[in-house]
Protein backbone atom coordinates (compact mmCIF):
# COMPACT_ATOMS: atom_id res chain seq x y z
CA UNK A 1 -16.67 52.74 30.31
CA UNK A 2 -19.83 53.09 28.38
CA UNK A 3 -22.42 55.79 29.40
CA UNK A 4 -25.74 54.49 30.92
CA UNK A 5 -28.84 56.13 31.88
CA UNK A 6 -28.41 55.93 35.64
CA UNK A 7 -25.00 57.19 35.73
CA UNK A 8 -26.35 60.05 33.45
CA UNK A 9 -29.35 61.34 35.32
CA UNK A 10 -27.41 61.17 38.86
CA UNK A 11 -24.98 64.06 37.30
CA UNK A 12 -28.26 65.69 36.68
CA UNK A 13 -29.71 65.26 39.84
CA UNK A 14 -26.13 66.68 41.00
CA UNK A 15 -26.57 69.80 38.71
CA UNK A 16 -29.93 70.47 39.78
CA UNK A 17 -29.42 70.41 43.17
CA UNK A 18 -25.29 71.88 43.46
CA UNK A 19 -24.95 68.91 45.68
CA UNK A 20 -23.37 65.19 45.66
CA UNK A 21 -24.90 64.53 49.15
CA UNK A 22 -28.88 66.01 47.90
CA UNK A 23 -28.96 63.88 44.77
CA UNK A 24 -27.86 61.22 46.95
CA UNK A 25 -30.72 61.70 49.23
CA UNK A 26 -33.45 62.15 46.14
CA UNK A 27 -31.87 58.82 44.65
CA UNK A 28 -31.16 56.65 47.78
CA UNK A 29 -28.37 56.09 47.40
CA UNK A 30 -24.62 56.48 49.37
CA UNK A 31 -22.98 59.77 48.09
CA UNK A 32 -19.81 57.96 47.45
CA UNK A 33 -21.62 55.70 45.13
CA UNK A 34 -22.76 58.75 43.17
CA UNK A 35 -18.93 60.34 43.71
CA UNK A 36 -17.75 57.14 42.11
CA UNK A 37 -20.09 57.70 39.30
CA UNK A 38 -19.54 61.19 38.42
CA UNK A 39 -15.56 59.97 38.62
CA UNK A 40 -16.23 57.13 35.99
CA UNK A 41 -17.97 59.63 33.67
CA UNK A 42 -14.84 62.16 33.79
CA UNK A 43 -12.51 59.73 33.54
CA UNK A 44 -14.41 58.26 30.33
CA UNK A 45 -15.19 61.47 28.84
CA UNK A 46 -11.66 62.96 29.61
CA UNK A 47 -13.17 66.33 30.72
CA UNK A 48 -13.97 67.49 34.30
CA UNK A 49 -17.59 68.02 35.01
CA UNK A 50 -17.80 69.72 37.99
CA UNK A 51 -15.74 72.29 40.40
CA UNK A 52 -16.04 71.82 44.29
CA UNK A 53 -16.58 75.01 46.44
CA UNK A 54 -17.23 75.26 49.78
CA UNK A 55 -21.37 75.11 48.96
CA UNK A 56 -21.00 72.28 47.04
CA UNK A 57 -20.20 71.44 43.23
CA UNK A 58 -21.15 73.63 40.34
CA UNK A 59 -20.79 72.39 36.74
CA UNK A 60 -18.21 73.64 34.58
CA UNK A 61 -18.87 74.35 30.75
CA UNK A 62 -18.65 70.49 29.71
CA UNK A 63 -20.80 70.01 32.74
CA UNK A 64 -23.38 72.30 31.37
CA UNK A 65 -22.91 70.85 27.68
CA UNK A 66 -23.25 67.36 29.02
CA UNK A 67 -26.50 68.15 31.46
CA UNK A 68 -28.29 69.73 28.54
CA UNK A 69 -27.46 66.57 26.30
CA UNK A 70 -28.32 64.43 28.93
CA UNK A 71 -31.45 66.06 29.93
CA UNK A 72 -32.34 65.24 25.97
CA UNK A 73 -31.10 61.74 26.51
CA UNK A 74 -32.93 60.87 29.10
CA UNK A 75 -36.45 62.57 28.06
CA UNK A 76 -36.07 60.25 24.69
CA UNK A 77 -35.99 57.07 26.98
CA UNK A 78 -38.77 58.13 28.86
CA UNK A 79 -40.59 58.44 25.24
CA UNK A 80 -40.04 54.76 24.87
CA UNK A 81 -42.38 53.96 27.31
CA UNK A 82 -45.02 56.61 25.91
CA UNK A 83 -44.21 55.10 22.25
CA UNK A 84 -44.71 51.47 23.13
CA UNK A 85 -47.90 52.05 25.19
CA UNK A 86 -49.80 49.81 22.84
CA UNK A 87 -48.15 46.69 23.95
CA UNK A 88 -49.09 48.32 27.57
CA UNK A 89 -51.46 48.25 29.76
CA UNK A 90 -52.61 51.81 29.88
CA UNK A 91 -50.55 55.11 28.69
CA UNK A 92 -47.25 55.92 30.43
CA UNK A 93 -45.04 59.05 29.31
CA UNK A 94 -43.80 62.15 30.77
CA UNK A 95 -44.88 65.12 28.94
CA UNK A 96 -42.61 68.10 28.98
CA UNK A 97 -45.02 71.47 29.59
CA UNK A 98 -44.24 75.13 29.82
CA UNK A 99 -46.54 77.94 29.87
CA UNK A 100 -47.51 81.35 30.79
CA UNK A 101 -49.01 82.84 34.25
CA UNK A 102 -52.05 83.34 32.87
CA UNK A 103 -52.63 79.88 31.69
CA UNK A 104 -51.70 78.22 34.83
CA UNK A 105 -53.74 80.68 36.72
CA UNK A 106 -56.92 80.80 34.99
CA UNK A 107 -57.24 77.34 33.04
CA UNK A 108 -54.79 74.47 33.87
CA UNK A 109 -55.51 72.95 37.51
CA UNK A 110 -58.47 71.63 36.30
CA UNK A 111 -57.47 70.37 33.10
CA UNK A 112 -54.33 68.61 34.03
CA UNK A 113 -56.33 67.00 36.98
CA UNK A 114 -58.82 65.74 35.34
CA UNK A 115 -56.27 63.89 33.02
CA UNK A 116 -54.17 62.48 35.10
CA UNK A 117 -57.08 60.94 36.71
CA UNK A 118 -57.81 59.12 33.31
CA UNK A 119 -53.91 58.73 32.53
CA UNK A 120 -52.08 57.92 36.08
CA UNK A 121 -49.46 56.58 34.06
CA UNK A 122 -48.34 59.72 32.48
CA UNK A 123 -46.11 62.29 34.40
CA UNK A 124 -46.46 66.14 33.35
CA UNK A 125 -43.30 68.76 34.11
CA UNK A 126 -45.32 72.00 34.21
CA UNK A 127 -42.67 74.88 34.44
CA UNK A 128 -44.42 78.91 34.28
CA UNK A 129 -42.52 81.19 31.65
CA UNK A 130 -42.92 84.19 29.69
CA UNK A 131 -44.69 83.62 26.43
CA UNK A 132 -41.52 84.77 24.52
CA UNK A 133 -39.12 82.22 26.29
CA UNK A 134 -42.14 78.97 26.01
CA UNK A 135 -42.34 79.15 21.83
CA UNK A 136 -38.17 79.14 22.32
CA UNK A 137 -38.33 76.28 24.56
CA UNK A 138 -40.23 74.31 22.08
CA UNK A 139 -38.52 75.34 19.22
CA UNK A 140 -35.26 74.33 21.30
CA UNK A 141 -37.07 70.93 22.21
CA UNK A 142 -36.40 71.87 26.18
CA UNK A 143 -40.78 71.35 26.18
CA UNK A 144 -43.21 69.24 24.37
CA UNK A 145 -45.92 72.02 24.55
CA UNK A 146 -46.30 75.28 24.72
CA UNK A 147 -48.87 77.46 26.14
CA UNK A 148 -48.23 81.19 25.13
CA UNK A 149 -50.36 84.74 24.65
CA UNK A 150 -50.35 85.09 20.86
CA UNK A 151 -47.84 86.89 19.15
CA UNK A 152 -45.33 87.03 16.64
CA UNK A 153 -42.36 84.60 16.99
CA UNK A 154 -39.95 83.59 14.64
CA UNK A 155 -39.64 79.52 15.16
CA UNK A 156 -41.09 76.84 12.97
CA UNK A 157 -43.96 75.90 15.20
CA UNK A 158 -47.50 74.43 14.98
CA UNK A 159 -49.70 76.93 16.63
CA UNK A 160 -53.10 74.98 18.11
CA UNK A 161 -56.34 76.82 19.24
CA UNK A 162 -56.34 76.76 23.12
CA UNK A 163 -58.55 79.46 24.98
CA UNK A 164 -59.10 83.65 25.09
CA UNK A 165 -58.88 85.90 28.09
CA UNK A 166 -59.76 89.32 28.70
CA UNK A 167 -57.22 91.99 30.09
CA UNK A 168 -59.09 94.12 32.56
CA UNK A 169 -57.69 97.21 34.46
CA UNK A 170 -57.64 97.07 38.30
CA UNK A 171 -57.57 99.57 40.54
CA UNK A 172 -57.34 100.00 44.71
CA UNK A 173 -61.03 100.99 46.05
CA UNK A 174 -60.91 104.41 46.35
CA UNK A 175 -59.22 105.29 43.00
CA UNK A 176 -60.18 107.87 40.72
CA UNK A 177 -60.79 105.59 38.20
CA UNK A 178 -62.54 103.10 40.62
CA UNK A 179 -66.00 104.03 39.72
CA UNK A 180 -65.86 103.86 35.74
CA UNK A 181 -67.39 101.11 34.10
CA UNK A 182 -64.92 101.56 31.11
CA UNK A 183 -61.77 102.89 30.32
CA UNK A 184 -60.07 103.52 27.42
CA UNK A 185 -56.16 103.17 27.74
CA UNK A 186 -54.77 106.75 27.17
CA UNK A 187 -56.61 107.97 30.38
CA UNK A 188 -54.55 105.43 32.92
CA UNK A 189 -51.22 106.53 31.75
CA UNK A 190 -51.68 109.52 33.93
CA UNK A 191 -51.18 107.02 36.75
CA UNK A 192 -48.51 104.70 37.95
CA UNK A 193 -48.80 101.22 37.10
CA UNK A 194 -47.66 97.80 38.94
CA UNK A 195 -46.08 95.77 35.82
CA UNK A 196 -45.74 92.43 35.59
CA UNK A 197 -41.95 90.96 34.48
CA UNK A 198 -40.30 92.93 32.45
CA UNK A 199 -40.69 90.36 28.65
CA UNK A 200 -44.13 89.01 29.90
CA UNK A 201 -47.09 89.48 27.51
CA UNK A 202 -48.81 91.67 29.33
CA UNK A 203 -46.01 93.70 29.86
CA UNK A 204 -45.01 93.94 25.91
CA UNK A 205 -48.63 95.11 25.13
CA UNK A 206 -48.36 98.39 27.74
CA UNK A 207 -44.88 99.36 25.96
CA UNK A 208 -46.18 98.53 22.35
CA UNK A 209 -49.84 100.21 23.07
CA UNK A 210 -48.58 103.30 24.53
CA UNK A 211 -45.73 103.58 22.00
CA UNK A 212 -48.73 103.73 19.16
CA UNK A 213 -49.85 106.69 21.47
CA UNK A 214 -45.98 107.84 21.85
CA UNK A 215 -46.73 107.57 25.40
CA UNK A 216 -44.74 105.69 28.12
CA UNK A 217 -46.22 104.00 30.89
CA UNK A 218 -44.71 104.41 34.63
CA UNK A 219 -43.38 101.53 36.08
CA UNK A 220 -43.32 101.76 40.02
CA UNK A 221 -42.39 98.25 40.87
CA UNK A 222 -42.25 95.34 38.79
CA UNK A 223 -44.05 91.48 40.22
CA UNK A 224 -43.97 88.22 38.82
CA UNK A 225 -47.17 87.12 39.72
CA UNK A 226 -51.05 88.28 40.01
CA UNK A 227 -51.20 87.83 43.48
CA UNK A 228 -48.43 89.82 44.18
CA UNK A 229 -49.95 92.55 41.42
CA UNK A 230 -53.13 92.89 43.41
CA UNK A 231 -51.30 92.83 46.33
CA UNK A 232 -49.18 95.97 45.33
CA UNK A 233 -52.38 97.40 43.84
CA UNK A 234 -54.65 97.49 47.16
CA UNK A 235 -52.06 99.07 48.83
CA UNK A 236 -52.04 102.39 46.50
CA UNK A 237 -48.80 101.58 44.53
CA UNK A 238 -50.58 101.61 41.11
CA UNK A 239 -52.86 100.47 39.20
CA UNK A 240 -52.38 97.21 37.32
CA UNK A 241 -53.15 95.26 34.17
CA UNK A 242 -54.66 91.46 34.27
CA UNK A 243 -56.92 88.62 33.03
CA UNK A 244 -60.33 89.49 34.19
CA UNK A 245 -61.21 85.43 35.67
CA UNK A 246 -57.98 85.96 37.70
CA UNK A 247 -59.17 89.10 38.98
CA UNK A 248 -62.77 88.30 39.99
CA UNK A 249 -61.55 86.47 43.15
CA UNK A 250 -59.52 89.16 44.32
CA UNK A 251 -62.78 92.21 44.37
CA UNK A 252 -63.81 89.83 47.17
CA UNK A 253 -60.60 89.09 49.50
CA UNK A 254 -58.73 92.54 49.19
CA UNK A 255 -61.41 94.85 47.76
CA UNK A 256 -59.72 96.18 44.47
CA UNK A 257 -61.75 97.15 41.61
CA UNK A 258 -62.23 95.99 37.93
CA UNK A 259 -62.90 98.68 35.34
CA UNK A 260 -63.25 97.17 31.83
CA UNK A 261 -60.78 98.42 28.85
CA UNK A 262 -62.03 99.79 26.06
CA UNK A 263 -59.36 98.04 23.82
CA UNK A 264 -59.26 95.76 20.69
CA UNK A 265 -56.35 94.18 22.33
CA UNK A 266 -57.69 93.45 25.77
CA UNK A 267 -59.44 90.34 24.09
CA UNK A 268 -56.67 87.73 23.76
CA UNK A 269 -56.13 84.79 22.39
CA UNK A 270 -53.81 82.26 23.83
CA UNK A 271 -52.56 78.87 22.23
CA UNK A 272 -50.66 75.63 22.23
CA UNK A 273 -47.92 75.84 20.39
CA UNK A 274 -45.63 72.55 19.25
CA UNK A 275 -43.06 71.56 17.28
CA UNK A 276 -44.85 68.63 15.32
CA UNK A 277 -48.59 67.24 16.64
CA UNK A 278 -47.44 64.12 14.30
CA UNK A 279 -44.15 63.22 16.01
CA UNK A 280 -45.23 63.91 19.48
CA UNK A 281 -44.98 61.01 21.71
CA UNK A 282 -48.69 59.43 22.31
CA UNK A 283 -48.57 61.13 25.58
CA UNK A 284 -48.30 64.85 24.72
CA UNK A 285 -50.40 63.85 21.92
CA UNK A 286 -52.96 62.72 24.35
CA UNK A 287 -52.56 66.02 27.08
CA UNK A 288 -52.72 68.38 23.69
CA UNK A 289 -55.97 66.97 22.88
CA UNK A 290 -57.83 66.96 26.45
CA UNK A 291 -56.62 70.89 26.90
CA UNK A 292 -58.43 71.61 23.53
CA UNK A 293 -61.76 70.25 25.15
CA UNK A 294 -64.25 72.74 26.04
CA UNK A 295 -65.67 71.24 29.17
């Protein structure tokens, strides 16, 4: 037996969802046709794939070698499409995107929707990381594009100008800091914070700025997203450290306060970050080039 696409992205489907019977449902078609399937491919690769439990299936360690290659696989015959769109009508591809909380938060609703009106064709994968784990991801080709906070990595990337933020302190209403205009950081570290996921840009710039003070910073609970960090903040648990456009909205619906830092490194920059512009499919080329427009 020869492998073939279809055969290949059912065992994915049956990865992703620990099921036979769900990826038979997402693909339409009978479960034993997909059993039957995911039999050929062990019988033709000599290897079992996957170990039944009483939840389901989960892969074994050639089934996680084999999902990862065929995740690869699969994305490169998507390309073909995205490559050939000249002898198309209009662009297809499916662009591969990871990127940070902030980004999705502050600048890519808008941006993403106004291009797939003008590129219907083209699917986009947006997955939220830290900015440590995206430039990895598209070092690793697991993403086309990055969108990260700026800061030192060690893979061989091309590093784009996106868009800068401003980190702003918030605070509940009737904190003592509440009423300052400006802050400098060494006066909030005599308060508990809210932090953000432990590896997150934000939360590598509290360690690193209060190490340069030889300070710590006091955790009291850790969130993985802003709403759940302003959240946390109006109810007296802290005070908290975030973009100031993703903060604005939330002065109005829960009442917290924004206090400005008096910090070089409040102004950020954050960017797209590839492996090669030149050997992108015409697709990513295409999304890389409408998220560096300044609307």
């Amino acid at each position: 037996m020869k492998l073939d696409p279809v055969s290949l992205q059912l065992f994915v489907h049956v990865v992703e969802h620990g099921s036979i019977a769900a990826a038979a449902e997402r693909d339409h078609i009978a479960p034993s046709a997909v059993s039957k399937r995911i039999s050929d491919l062990e019988y033709s690769l000599k290897t079992k794939l996957l170990a039944r439990n009483n939840k389901g299936v989960e892969p074994t360690s050639a089934g996680i070698a084999l999902a990862n290659m065929a995740r690869g696989l699969l994305h490169e015959i998507d390309e073909i499409y995205a490559q050939m769109s000249e002898y198309a009508s209009g662009v297809r591809g499916h662009v591969r995107v990871t990127a940070n909380i902030s980004a999705i938060t502050q600048f890519l609703p808008v941006a993403i929707k106004t291009f797939l009106a003008r590129h219907p064709d083209v699917q986009i994968h947006l997955e939220e990381n830290i900015s440590t784990v995206i430039t990895r991801a598209v070092a690793e080709n697991v993403a086309d594009i990055g969108i990260f906070t700026m800061m030192p990595h060690g893979d061989q990337l091309e590093v784009l100008p996106y868009r800068e933020d401003e980190l702003v302190l918030i605070t509940p209403h009737s904190h003592a800091l509440a009423r300052r205009r400006s802050v400098k950081f060494m006066e909030t570290l005599a308060f508990d914070y809210v932090g953000l996921r432990t590896g997150s840009a934000i939360d590598l710039q509290l360690i690193k700025a209060a190490g340069e003070l030889e300070k710590t910073v006091r955790i009291a609970i850790h969130v993985t997203s802003y709403d759940a960090l302003c959240l946390m903040v109006q109810t007296g648990l802290g005070i908290g450290i975030m973009p100031r456009a993703v903060a604005e909205p939330y002065t109005r619906t829960l009442g917290i306060r924004i206090v400005t830092l008096n910090e070089n490194w409040a102004a950020r920059e954050l960017k797209i970050c590839v492996r090669s512009f030149a050997a992108l499919p015409v697709a990513a080329q295409m999304l890389v080039r409408h998220l560096q427009q300044r609307d």
